[in-house]
Protein backbone atom coordinates (compact mmCIF):
# COMPACT_ATOMS: atom_id res chain seq x y z
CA UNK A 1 0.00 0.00 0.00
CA UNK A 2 1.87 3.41 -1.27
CA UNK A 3 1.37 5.98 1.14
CA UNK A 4 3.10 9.01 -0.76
CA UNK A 5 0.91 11.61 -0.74
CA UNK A 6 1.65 13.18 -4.09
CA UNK A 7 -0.09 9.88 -5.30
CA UNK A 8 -3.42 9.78 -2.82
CA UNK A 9 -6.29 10.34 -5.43
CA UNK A 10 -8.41 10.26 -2.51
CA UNK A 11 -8.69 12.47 0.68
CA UNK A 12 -9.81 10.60 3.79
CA UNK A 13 -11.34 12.63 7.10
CA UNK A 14 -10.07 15.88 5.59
CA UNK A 15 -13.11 16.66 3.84
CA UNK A 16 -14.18 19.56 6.22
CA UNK A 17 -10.34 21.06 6.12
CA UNK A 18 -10.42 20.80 2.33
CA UNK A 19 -13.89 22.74 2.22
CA UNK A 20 -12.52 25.18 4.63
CA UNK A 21 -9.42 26.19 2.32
CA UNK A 22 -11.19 25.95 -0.86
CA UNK A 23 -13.93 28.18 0.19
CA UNK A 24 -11.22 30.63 1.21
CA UNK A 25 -9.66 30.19 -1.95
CA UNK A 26 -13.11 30.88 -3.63
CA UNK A 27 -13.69 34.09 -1.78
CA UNK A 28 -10.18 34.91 -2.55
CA UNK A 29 -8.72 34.87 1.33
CA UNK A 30 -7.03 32.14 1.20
CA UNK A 31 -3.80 33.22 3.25
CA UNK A 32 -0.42 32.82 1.83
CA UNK A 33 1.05 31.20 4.64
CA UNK A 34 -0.72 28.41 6.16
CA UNK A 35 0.12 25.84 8.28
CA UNK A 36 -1.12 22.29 8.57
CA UNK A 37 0.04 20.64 12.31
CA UNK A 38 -0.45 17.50 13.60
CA UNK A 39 0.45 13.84 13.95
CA UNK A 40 2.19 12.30 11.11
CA UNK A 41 0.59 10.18 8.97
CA UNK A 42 -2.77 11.73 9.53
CA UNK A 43 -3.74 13.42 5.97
CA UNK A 44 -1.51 17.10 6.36
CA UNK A 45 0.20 16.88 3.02
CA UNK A 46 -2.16 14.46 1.43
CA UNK A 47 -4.50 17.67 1.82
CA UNK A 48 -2.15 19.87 0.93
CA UNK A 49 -1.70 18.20 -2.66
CA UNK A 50 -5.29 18.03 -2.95
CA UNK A 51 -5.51 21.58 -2.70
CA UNK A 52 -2.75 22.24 -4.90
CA UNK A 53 -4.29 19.76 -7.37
CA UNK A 54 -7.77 21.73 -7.13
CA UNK A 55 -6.53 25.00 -8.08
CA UNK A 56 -3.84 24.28 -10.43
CA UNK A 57 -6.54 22.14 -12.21
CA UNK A 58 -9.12 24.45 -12.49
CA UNK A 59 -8.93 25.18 -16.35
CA UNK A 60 -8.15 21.70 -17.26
CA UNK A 61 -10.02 19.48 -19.27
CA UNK A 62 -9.99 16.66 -16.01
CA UNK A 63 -9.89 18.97 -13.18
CA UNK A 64 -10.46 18.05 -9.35
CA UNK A 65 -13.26 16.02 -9.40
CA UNK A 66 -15.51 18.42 -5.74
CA UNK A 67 -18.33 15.57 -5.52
CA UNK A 68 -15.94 12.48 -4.39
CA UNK A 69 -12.98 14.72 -3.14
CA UNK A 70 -11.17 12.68 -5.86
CA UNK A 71 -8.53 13.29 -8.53
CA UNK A 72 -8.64 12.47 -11.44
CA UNK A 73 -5.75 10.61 -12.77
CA UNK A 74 -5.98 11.76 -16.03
CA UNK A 75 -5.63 15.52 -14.64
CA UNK A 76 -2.19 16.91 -16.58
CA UNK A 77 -1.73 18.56 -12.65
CA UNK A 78 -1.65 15.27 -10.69
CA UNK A 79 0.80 13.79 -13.25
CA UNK A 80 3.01 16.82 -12.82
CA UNK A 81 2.64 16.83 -9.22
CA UNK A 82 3.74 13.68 -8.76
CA UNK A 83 6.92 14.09 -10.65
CA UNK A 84 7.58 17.17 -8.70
CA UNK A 85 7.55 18.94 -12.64
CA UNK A 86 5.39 21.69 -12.11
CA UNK A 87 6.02 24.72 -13.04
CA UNK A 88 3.74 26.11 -9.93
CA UNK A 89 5.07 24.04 -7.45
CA UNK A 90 8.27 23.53 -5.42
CA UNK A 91 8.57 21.17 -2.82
CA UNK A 92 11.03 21.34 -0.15
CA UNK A 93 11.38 18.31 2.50
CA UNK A 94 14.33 16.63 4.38
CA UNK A 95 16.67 14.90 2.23
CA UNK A 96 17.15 11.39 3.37
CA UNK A 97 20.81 11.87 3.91
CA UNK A 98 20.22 15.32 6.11
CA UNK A 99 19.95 16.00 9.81
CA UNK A 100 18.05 18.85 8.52
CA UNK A 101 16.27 21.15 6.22
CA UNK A 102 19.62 23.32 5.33
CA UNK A 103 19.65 27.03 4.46
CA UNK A 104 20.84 26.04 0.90
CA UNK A 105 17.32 24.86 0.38
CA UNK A 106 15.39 27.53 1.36
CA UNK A 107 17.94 29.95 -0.81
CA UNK A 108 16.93 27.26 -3.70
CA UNK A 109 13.27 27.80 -3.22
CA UNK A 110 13.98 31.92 -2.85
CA UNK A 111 15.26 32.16 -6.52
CA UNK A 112 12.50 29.95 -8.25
CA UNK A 113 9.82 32.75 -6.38
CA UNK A 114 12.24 35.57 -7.80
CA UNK A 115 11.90 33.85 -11.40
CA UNK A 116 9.06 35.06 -14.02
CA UNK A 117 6.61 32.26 -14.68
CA UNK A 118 4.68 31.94 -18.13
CA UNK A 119 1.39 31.96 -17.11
CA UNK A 120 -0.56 34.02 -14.51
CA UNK A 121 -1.79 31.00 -12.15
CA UNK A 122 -0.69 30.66 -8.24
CA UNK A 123 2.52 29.41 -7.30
CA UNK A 124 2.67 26.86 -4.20
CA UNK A 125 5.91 26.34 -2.04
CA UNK A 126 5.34 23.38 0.25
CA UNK A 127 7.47 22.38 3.07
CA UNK A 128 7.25 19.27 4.35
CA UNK A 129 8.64 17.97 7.79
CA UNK A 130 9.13 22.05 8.83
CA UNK A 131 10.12 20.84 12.16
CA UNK A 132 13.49 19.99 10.57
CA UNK A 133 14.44 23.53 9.70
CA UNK A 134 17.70 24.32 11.63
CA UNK A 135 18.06 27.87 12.90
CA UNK A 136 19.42 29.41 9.91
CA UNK A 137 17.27 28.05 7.13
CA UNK A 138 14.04 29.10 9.40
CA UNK A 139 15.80 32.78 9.76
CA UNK A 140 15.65 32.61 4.99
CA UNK A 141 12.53 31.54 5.15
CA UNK A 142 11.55 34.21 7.67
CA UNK A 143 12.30 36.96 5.50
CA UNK A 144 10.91 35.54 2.32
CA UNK A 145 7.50 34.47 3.72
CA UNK A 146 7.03 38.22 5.38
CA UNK A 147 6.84 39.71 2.15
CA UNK A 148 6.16 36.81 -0.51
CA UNK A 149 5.97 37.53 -4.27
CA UNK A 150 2.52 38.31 -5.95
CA UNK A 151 0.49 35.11 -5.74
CA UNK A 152 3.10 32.79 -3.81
CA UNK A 153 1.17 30.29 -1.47
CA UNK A 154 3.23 28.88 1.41
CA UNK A 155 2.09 25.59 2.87
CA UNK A 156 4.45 24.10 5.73
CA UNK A 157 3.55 20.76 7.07
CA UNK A 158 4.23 20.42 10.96
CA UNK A 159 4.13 16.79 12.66
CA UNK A 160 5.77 18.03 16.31
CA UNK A 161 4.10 21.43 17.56
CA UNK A 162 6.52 21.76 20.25
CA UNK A 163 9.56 22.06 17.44
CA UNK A 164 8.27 24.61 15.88
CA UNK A 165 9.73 28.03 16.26
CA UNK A 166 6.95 30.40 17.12
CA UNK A 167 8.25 33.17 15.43
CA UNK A 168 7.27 30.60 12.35
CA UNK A 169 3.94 29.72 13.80
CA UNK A 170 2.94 33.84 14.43
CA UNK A 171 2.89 34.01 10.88
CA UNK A 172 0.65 31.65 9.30
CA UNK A 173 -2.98 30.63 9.19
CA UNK A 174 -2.81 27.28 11.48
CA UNK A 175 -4.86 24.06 10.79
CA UNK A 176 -4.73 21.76 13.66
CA UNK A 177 -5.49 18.24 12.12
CA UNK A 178 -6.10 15.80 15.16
CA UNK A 179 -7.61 12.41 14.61
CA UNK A 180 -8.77 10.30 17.21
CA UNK A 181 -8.05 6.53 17.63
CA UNK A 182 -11.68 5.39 16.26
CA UNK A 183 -11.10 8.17 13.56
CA UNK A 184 -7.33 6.85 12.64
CA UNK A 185 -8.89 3.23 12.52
CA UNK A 186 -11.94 4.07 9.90
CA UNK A 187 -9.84 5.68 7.62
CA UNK A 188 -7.10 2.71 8.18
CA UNK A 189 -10.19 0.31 7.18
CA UNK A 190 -11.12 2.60 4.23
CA UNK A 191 -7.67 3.02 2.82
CA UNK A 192 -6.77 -1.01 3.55
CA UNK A 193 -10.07 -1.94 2.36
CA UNK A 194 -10.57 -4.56 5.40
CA UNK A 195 -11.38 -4.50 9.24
CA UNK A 196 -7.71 -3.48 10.65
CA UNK A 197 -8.77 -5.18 14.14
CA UNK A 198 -9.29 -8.79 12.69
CA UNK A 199 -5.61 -8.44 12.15
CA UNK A 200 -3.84 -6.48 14.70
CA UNK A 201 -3.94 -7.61 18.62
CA UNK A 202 -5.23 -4.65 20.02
CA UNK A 203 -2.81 -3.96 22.66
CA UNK A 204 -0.32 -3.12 19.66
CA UNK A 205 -2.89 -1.19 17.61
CA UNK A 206 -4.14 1.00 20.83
CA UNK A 207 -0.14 2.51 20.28
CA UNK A 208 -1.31 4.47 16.63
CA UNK A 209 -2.98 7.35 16.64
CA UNK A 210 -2.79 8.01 12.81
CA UNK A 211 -3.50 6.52 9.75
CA UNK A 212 -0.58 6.74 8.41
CA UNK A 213 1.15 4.88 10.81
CA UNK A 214 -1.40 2.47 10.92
CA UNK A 215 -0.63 1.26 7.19
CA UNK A 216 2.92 1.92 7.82
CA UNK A 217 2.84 -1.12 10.74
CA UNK A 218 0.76 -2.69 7.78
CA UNK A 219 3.36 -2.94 5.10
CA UNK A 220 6.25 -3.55 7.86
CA UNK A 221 4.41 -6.80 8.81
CA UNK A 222 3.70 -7.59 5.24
CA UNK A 223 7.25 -7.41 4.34
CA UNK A 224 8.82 -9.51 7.40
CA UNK A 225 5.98 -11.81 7.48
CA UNK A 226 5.06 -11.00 10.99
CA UNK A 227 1.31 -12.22 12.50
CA UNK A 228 0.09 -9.10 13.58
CA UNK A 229 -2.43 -11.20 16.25
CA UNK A 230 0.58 -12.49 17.89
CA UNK A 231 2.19 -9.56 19.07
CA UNK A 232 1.62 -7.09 21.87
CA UNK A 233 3.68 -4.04 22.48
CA UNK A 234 6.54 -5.24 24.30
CA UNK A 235 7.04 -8.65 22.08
CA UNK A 236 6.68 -6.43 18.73
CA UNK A 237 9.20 -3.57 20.03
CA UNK A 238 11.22 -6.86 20.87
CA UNK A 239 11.11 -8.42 17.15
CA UNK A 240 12.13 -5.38 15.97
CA UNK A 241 15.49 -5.39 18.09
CA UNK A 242 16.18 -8.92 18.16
CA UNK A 243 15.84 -9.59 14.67
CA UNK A 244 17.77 -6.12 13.84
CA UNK A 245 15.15 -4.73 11.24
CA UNK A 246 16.01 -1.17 12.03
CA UNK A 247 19.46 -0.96 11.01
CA UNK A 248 19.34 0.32 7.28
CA UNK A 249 16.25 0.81 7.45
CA UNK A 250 15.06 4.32 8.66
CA UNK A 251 11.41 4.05 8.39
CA UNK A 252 11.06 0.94 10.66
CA UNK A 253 13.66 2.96 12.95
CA UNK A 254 11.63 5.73 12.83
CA UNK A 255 8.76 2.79 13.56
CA UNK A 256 10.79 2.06 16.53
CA UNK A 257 11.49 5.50 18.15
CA UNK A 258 7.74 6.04 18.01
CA UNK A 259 6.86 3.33 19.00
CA UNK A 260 9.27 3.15 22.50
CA UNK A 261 7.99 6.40 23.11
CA UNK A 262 4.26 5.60 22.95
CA UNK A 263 5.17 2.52 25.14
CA UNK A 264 6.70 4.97 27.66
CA UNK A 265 3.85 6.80 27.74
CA UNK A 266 1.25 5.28 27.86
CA UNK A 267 2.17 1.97 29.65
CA UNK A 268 4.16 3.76 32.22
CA UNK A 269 4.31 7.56 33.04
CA UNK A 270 0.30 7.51 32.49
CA UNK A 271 -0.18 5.19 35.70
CA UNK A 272 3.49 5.26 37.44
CA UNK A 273 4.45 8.31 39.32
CA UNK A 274 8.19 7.29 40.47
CA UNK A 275 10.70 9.53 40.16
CA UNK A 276 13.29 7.26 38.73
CA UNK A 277 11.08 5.82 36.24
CA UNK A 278 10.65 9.20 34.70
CA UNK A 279 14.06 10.01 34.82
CA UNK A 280 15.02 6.87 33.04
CA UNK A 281 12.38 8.08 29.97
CA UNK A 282 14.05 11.52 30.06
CA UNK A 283 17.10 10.52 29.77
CA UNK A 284 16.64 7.84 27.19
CA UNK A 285 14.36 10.60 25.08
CA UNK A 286 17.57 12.41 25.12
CA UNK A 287 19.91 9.55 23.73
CA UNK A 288 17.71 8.94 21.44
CA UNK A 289 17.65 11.62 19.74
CA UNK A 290 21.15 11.99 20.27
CA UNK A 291 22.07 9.00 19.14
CA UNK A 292 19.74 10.69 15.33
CA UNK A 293 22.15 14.11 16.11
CA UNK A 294 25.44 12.36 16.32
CA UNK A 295 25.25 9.20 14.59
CA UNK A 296 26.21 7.23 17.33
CA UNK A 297 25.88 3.44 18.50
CA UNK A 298 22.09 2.99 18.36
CA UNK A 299 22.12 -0.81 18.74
CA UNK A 300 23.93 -0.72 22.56
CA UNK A 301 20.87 1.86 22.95
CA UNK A 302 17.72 -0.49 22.13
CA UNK A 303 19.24 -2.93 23.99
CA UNK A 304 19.58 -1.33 27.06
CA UNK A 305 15.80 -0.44 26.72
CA UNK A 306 14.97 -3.73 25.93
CA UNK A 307 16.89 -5.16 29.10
CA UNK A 308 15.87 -2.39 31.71
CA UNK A 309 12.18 -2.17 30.48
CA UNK A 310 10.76 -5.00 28.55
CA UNK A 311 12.36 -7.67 30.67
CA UNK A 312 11.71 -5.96 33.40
């Protein structure tokens, strides 16, 4: 199942966000800065393309088609889009070799808004992952989004509120986009096309609060031929380590990461008060992302948590 949201013809429990923006853009208010925050994998920049898709399509002969929320794949835009070929768009997101979204970037993106376009349509800049803008590429893209050329659209995608700067934040039209757990599981049925609890032993699903990350455990089970029934929390976080899936792999340690801290959370600081168990999260928190910072020894690391925590 291909999650990339360039590719989603279909918009799932964003229906109300997308009518929100498109009426704005129909009344001709639709800001040109806007945010979209919340969890990952819960629709942001699936939306996001859907709006881009609806506008740049407008005069085409298979434009967005309003009465599914659906495009249509014959739409010139979507093909475009997907190739990251328009000549209205420019996407910006962490490269998969980067710590972070670097200044060179945003400098990138500041001479493709200084260049002429040949027609008169809106231009989009998206940034995806904006909580991965180090200090110096969020001071370029200060100064270009406080004035933006004529008809330049800003749309920054934010999955961690608290990393955002809020110098960013002041300046743009916010959408918070939280899901609930029943929510996250209807559109994971929708999307998958079956009943996601027939699969998944609850105690693991319970952890996901997204669809995204719903499909992602999904197609990481699919691909290691793991029995989804069989596995709580603790045994699946213990797969993972055991059998070393994370290493070269940086969505399933990504997979990991979230899913040690949701096991933190909720299994332990939720109903245990002692001071040395919350320490012990702290301070791992802080290795862990470390450990991302420095590109040190993370295998020592899930070790240790597996010893101290899992085994008790």
């Amino acid at each position: 199942m291909n999650l990339k949201p360039s590719e989603n013809t279909k918009i799932y429990g964003m229906e109300n966000f997308f009518h929100e923006l498109r009426g704005l853009y129909e009344q001709k208010k639709l800001p040109n800065k806007i945010l979209l925050s919340g969890k990952k994998g819960s629709g942001k920049s699936t939306l996001a393309y859907h709006l881009i898709n609806y506008i740049l399509s407008e005069n085409e002969e298979h434009n967005y088609n309003l009465e599914n929320f659906c495009i249509n794949k014959d739409n010139k835009s979507y093909k475009l889009l997907q190739n990251n070929s328009h000549p209205n768009f420019y996407l910006i997101d962490l490269l998969t070799e980067k710590k972070s979204i670097d200044v060179g970037q945003i400098r990138e993106m500041i001479n493709y808004t200084n260049k002429s376009t040949f027609n008169n349509m809106a231009r989009f800049i998206l940034i995806d992952n904006v909580e991965n803008l180090n200090k110096n590429s969020v001071n370029a893209l200060l100064k270009i989004i406080e004035e933006p050329n004529e008809n330049v659209f800003f749309i920054l995608i934010n999955n961690s509120e608290k990393n955002i700067l809020p110098t960013l934040k002041s300046r743009c039209l916010t959408f918070k986009i939280n899901l609930t757990f029943n929510e996250s599981l209807n559109i994971s049925n929708l999307i998958l096309e079956k009943n996601v609890l027939e699969f998944v032993n609850y105690d693991l699903l319970s952890f996901y609060n997204s669809p995204g990350e719903i499909i992602s455990l999904f197609n990481f089970a699919e691909e290691k031929s793991i029995n989804l029934k069989d596995h709580t929390i603790s045994s699946f976080i213990s797969s993972i380590i055991e059998n070393n899936y994370y290493k070269k792999n940086k969505t399933v340690k990504i997979l990991l990461i979230n899913l040690i801290e949701l096991f933190f959370l909720k299994r332990y600081l939720i109903t245990n008060t002692k001071i040395s168990l919350i320490n012990f999260y702290q301070k791992f928190i802080k290795k862990i992302y470390n450990t991302e910072k420095f590109n040190l020894d993370e295998e020592s690391l899930f070790l240790e948590f597996k010893s101290k925590l899992l085994n008790g």
